[in-house]
PDB file of N, CA and C in Angstrom:
ATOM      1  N   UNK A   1       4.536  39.512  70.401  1.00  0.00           N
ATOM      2  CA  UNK A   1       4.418  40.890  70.019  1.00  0.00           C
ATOM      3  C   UNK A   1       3.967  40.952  68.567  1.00  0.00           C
ATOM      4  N   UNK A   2       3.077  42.011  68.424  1.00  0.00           N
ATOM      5  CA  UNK A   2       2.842  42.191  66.734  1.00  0.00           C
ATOM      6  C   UNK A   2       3.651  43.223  66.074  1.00  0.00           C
ATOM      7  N   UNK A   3       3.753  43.153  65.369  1.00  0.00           N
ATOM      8  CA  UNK A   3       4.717  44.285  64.930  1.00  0.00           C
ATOM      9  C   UNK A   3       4.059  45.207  64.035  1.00  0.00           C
ATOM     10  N   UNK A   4       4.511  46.391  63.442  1.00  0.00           N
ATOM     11  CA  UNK A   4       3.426  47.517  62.993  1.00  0.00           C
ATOM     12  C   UNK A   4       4.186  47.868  62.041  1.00  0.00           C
ATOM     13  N   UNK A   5       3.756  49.276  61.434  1.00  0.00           N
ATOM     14  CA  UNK A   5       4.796  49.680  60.108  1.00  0.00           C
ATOM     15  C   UNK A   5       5.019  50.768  61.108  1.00  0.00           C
ATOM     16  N   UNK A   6       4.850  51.683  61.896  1.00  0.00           N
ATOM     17  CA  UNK A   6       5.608  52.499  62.518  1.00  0.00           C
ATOM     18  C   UNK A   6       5.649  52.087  64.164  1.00  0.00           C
ATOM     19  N   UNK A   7       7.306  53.037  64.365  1.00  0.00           N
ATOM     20  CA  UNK A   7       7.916  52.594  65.598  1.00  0.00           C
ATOM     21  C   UNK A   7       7.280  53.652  66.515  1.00  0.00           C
ATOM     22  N   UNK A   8       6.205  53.282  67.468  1.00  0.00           N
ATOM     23  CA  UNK A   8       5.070  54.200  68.357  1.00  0.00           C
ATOM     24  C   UNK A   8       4.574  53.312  69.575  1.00  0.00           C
ATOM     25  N   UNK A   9       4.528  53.959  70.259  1.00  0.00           N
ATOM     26  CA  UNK A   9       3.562  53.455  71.302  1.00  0.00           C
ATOM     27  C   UNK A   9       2.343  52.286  70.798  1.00  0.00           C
ATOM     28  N   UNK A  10       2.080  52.552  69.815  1.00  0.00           N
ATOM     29  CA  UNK A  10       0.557  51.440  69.751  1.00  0.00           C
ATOM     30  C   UNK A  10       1.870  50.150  68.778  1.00  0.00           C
ATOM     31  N   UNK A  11       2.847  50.438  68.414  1.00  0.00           N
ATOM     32  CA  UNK A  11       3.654  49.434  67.669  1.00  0.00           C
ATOM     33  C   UNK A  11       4.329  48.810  68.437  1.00  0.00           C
ATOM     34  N   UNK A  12       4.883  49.669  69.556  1.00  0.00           N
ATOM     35  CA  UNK A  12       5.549  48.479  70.324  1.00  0.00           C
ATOM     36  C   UNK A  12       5.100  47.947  71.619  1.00  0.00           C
ATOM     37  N   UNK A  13       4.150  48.052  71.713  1.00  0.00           N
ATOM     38  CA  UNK A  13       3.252  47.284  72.553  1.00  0.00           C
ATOM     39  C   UNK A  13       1.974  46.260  72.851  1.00  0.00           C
ATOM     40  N   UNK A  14       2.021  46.043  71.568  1.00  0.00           N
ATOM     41  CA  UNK A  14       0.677  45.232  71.167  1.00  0.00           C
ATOM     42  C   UNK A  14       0.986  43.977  70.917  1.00  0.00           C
ATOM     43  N   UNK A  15       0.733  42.963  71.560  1.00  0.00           N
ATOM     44  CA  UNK A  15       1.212  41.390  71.512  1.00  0.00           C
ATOM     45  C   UNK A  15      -0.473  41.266  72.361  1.00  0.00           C
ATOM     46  N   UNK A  16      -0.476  39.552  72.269  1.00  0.00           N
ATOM     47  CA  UNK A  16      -1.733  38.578  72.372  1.00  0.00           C
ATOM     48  C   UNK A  16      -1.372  38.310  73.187  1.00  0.00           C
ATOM     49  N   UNK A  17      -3.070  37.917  74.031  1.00  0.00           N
ATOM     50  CA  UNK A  17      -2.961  37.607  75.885  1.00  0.00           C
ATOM     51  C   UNK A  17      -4.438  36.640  75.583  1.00  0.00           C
ATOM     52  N   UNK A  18      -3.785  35.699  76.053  1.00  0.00           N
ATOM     53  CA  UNK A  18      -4.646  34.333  76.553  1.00  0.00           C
ATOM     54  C   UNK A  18      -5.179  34.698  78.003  1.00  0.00           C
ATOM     55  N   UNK A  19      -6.445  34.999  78.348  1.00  0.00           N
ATOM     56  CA  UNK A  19      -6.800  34.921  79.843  1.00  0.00           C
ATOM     57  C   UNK A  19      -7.542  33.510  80.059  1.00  0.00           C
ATOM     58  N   UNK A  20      -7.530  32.876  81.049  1.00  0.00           N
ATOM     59  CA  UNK A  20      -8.442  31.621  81.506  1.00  0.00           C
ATOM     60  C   UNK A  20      -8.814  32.061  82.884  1.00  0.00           C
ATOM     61  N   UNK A  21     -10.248  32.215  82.581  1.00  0.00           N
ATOM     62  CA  UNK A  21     -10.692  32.068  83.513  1.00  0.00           C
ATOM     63  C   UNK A  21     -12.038  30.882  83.772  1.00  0.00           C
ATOM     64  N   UNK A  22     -11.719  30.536  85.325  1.00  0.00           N
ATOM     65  CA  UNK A  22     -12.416  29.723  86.287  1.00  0.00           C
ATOM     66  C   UNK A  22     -12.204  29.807  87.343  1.00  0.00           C
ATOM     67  N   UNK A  23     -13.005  28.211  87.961  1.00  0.00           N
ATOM     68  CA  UNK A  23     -13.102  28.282  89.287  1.00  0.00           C
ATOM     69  C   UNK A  23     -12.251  27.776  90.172  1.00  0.00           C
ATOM     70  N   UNK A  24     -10.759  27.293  89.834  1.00  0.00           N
ATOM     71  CA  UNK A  24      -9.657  26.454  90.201  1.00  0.00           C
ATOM     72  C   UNK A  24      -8.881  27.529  90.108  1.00  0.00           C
ATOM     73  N   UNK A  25      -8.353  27.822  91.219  1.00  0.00           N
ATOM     74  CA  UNK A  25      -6.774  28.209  91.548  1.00  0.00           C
ATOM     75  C   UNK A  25      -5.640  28.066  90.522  1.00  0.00           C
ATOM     76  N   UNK A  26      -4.958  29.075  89.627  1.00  0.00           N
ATOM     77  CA  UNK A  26      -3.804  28.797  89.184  1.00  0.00           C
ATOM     78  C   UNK A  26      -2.231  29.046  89.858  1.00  0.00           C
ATOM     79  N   UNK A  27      -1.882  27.901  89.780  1.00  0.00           N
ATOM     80  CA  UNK A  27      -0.173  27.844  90.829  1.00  0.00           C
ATOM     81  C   UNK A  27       0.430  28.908  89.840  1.00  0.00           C
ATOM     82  N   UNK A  28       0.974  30.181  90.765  1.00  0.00           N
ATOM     83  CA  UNK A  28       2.242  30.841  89.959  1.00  0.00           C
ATOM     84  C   UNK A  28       3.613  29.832  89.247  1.00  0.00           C
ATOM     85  N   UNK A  29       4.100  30.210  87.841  1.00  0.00           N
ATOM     86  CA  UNK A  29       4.763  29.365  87.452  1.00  0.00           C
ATOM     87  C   UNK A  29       5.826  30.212  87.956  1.00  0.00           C
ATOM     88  N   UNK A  30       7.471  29.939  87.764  1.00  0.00           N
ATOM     89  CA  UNK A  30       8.216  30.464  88.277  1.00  0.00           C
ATOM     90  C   UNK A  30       8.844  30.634  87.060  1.00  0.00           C
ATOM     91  N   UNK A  31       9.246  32.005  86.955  1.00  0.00           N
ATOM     92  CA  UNK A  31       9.403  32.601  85.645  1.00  0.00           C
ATOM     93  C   UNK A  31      11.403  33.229  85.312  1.00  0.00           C
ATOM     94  N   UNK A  32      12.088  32.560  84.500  1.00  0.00           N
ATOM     95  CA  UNK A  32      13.280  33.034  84.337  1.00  0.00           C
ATOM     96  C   UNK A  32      12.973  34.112  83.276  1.00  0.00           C
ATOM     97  N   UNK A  33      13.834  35.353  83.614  1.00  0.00           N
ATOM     98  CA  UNK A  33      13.572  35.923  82.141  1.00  0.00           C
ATOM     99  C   UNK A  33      14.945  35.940  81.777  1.00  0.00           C
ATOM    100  N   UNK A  34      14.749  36.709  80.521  1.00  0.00           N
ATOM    101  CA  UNK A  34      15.822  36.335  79.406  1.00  0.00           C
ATOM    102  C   UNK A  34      16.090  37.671  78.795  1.00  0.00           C
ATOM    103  N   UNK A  35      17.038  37.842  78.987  1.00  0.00           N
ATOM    104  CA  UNK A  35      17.568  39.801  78.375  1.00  0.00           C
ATOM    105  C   UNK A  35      17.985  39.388  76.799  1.00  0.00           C
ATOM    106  N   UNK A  36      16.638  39.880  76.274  1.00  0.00           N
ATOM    107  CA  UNK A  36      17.013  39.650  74.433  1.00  0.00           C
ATOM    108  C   UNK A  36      18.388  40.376  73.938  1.00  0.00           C
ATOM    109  N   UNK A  37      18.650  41.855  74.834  1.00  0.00           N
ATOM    110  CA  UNK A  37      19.665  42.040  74.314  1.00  0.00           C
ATOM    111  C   UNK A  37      21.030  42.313  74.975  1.00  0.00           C
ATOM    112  N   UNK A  38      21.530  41.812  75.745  1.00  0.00           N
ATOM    113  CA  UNK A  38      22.709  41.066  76.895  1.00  0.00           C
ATOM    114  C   UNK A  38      22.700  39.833  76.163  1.00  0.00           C
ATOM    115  N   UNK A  39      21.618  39.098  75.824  1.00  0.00           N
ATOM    116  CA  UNK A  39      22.173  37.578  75.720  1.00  0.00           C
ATOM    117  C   UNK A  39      22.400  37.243  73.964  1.00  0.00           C
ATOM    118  N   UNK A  40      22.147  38.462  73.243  1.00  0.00           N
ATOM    119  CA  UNK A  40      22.821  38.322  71.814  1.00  0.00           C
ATOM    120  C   UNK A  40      21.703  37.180  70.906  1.00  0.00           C
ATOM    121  N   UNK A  41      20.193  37.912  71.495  1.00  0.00           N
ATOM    122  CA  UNK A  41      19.320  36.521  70.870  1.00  0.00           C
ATOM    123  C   UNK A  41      18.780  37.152  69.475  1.00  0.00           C
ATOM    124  N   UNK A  42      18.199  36.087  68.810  1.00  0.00           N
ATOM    125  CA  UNK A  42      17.802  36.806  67.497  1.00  0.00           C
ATOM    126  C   UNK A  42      16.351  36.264  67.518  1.00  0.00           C
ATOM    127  N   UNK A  43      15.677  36.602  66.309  1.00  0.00           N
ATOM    128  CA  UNK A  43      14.544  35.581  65.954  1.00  0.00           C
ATOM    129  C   UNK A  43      14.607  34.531  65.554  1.00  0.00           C
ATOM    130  N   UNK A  44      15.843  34.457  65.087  1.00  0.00           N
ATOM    131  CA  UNK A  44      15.990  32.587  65.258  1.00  0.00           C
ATOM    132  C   UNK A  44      15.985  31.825  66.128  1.00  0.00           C
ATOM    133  N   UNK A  45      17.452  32.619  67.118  1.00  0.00           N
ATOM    134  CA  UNK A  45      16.858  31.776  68.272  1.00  0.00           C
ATOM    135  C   UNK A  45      16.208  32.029  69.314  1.00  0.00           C
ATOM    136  N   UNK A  46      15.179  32.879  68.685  1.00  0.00           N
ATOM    137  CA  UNK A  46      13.486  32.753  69.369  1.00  0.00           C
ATOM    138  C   UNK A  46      13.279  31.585  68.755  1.00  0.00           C
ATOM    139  N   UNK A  47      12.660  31.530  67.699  1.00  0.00           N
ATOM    140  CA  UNK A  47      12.096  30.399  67.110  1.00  0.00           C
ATOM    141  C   UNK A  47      12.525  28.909  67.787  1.00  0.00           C
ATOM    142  N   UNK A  48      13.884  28.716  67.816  1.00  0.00           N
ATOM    143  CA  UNK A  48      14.074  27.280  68.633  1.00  0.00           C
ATOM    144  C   UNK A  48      13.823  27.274  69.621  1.00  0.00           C
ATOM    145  N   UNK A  49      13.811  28.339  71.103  1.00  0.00           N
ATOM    146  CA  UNK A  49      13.430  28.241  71.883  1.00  0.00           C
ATOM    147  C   UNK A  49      11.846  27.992  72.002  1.00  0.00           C
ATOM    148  N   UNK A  50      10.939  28.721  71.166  1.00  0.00           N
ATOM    149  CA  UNK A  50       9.881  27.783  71.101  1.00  0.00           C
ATOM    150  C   UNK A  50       9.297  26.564  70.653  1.00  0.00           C
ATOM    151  N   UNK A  51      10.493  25.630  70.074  1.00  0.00           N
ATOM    152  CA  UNK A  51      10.476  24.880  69.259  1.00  0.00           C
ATOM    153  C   UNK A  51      10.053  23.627  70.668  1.00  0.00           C
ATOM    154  N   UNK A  52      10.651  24.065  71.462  1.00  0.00           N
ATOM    155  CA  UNK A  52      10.906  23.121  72.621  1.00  0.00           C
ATOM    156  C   UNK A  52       9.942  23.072  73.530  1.00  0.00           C
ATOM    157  N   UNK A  53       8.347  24.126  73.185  1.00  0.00           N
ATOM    158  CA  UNK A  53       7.443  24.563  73.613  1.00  0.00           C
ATOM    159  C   UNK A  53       7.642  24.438  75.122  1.00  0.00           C
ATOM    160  N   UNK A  54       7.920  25.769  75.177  1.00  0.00           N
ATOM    161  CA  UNK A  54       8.207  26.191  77.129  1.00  0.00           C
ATOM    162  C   UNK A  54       6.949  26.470  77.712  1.00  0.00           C
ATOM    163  N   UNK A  55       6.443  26.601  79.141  1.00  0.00           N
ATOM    164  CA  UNK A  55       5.460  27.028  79.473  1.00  0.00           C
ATOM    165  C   UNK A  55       5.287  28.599  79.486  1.00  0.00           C
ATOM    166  N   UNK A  56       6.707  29.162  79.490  1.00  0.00           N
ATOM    167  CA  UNK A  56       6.462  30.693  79.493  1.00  0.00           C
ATOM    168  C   UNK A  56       8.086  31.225  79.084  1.00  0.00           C
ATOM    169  N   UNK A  57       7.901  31.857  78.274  1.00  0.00           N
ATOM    170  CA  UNK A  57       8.724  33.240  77.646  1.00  0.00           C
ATOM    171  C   UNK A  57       9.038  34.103  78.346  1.00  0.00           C
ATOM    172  N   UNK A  58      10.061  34.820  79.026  1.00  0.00           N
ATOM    173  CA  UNK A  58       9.324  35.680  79.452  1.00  0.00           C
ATOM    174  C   UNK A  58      11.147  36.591  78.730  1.00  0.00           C
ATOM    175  N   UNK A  59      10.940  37.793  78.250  1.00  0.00           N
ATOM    176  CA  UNK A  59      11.865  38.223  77.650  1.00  0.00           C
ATOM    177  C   UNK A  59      12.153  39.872  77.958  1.00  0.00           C
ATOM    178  N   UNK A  60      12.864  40.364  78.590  1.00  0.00           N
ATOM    179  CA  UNK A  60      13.008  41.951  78.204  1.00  0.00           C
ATOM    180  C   UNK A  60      14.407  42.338  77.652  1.00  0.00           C
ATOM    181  N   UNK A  61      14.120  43.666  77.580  1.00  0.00           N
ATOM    182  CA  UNK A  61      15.267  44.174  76.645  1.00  0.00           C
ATOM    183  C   UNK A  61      14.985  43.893  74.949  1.00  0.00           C
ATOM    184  N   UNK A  62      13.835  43.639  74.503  1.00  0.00           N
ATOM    185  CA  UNK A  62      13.100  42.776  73.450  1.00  0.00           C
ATOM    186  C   UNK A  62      12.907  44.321  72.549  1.00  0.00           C
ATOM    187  N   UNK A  63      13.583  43.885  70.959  1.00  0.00           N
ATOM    188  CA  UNK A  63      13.467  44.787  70.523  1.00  0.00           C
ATOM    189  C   UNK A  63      13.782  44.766  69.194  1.00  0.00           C
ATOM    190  N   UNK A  64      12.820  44.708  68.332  1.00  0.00           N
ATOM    191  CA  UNK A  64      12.805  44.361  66.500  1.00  0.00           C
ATOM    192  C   UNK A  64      12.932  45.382  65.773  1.00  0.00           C
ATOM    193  N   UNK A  65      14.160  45.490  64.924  1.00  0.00           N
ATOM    194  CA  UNK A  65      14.309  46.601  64.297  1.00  0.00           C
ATOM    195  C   UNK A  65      13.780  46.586  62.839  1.00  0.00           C
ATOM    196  N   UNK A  66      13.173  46.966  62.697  1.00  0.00           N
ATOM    197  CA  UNK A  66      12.809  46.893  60.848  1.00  0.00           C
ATOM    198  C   UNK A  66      11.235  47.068  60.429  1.00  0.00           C
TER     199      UNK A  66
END
C-alpha cells in the first residue's frame, strides 16, 4: 500500500500490482490471510514477516494511522 497525506479513497487504496503475463498457465497459490487487526500486527511485524520473503501477503483489516 502507498500511503498519502490525506485519509480518502485515492489514499487508501493505492498499492503496486505486478501483472505477468504469458503463455504458461499460472497454478493458484493457496492463500492464508491474516487479520492485521484481530491479530495485534504492527509494521514491524510486517517487516519480519517479509523478512522471510513469503510468496504472498495477503492481509485484511489493514489499516495505518498517521
Amino acid at each position: 500500500m502507498k500511503r498519502g497525506r490525506y485519509w480518502n479513497e485515492m489514499s487508501q487504496f493505492r498499492y503496486d500490482v505486478v501483472l505477468h503475463v504469458g503463455a504458461q498457465p499460472v497454478q493458484p497459490l493457496e492463500v492464508v490471510w491474516q487479520d492485521w487487526q484481530a491479530e495485534g500486527m504492527s509494521v514491524a511485524s510486517l517487516e519480519l514477516l517479509l523478512q522471510e520473503q513469503p510468496e504472498v501477503v495477503a492481509l485484511t483489516g489493514f489499516r495505518m494511522l498517521g
